[in-house]
Protein backbone atom coordinates (compact mmCIF):
# COMPACT_ATOMS: atom_id res chain seq x y z
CA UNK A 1 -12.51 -23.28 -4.52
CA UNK A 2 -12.64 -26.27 -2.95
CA UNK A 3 -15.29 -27.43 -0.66
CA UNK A 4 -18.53 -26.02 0.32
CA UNK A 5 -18.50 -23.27 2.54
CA UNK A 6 -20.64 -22.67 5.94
CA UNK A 7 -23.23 -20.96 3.80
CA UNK A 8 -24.08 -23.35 0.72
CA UNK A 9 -27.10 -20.55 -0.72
CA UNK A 10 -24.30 -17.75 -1.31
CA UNK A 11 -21.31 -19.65 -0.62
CA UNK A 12 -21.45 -22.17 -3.68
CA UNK A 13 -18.76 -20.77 -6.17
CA UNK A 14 -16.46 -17.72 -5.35
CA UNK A 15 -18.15 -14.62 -5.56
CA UNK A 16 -15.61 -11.65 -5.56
CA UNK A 17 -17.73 -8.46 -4.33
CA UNK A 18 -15.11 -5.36 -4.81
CA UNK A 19 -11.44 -4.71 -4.97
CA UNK A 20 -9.76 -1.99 -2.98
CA UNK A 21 -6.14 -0.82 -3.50
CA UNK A 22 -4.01 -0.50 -0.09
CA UNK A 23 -2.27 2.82 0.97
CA UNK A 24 0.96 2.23 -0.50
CA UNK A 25 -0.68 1.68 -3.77
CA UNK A 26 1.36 -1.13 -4.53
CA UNK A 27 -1.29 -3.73 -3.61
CA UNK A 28 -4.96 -4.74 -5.02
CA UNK A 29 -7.61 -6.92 -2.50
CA UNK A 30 -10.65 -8.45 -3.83
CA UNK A 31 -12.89 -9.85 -1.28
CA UNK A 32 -14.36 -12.76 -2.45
CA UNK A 33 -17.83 -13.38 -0.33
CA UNK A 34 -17.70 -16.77 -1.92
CA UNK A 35 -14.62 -18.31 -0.76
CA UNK A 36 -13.96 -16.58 2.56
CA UNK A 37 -10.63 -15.21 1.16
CA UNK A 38 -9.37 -11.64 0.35
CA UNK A 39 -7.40 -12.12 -2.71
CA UNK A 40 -4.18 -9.90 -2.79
CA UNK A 41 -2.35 -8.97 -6.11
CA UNK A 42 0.47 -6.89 -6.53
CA UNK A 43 0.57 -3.88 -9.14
CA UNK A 44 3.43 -4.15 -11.03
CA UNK A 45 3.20 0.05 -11.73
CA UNK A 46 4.98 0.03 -15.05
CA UNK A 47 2.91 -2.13 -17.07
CA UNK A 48 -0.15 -2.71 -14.64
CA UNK A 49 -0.01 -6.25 -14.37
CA UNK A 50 -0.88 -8.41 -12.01
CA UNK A 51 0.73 -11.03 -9.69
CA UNK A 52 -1.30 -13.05 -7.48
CA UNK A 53 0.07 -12.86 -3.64
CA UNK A 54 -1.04 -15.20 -1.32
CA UNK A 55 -4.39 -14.62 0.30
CA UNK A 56 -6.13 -13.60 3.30
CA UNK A 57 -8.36 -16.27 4.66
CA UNK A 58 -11.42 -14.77 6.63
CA UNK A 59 -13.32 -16.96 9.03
CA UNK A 60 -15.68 -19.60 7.84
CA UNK A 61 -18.90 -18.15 6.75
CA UNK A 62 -17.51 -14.73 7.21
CA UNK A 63 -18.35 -13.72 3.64
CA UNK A 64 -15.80 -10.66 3.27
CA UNK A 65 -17.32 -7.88 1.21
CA UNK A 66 -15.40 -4.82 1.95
CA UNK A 67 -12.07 -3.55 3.51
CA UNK A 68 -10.89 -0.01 4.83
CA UNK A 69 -7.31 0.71 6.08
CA UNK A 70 -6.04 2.49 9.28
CA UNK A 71 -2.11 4.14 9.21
CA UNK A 72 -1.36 5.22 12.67
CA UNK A 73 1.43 7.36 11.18
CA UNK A 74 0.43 9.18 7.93
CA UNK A 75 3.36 8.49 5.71
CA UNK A 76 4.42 5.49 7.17
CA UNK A 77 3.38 1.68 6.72
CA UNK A 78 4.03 1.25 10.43
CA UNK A 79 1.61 -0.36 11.94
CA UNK A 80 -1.69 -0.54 9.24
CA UNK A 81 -4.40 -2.05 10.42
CA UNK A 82 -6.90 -3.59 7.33
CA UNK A 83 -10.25 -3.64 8.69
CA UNK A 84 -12.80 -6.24 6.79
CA UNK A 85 -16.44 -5.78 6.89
CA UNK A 86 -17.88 -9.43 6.58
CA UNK A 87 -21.61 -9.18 5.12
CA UNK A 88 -22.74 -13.17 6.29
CA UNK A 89 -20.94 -13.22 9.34
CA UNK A 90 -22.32 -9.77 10.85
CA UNK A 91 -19.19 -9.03 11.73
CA UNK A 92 -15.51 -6.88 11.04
CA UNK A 93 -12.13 -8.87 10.69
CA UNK A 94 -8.92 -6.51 12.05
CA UNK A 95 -5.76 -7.77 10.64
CA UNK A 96 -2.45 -6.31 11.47
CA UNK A 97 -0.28 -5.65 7.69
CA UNK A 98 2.86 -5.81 7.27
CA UNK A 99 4.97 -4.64 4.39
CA UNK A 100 8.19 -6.95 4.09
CA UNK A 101 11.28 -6.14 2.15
CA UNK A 102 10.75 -8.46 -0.84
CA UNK A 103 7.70 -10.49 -1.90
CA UNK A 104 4.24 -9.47 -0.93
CA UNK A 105 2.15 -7.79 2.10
CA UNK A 106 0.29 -10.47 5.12
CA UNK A 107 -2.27 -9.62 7.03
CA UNK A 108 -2.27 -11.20 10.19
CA UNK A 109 -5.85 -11.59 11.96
CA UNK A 110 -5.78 -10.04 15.00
């Protein structure tokens, strides 16, 4: 991490709170209150390791701590919205996901 963040009493050093997998299953996120990131792996399913995607910055100060997902379609990736509850911002990020062909899911703040 580099830098100090907005809040220097809980922002000092990352400070990953919980992980949630997305709906395809092919994803991990760990929000990392710390940083102001949401850290995205990918599962590889076979072996369960892990590759490190590139991240999700939140806001600064935000302090992400949790994430649910919204499928407007059950069954389809089409238009999933990640929703991110941020505990030292009092407030919920809405990023639009998108699943592309080859490399990893974004999440574009919306």
């Amino acid at each position: 991490m580099s830098g100090r963040r907005p809040n220097p009493s809980r922002q000092d050093k990352p400070h990953p709170h919980s992980t949630f997998a997305d709906p395809s299953g092919m994803y991990l996120l760990a929000q990392d209150l710390g940083a102001d990131l949401i850290r995205v792996f990918s599962v590889d399913k076979s072996s369960g390791q892990l590759t490190q995607c590139t991240n999700v910055q939140a806001g600064a100060g935000d302090g992400p701590r949790h994430v649910a997902f919204w499928l407007p379609k059950p069954g389809s990736a089409d238009g999933t919205i990640m929703y991110s509850v941020n505990e030292l911002g009092n407030s919920v990020g809405v990023y639009q996901v998108t699943y592309p062909a080859s490399g990893c899911l974004t999440a574009r703040k919306v």
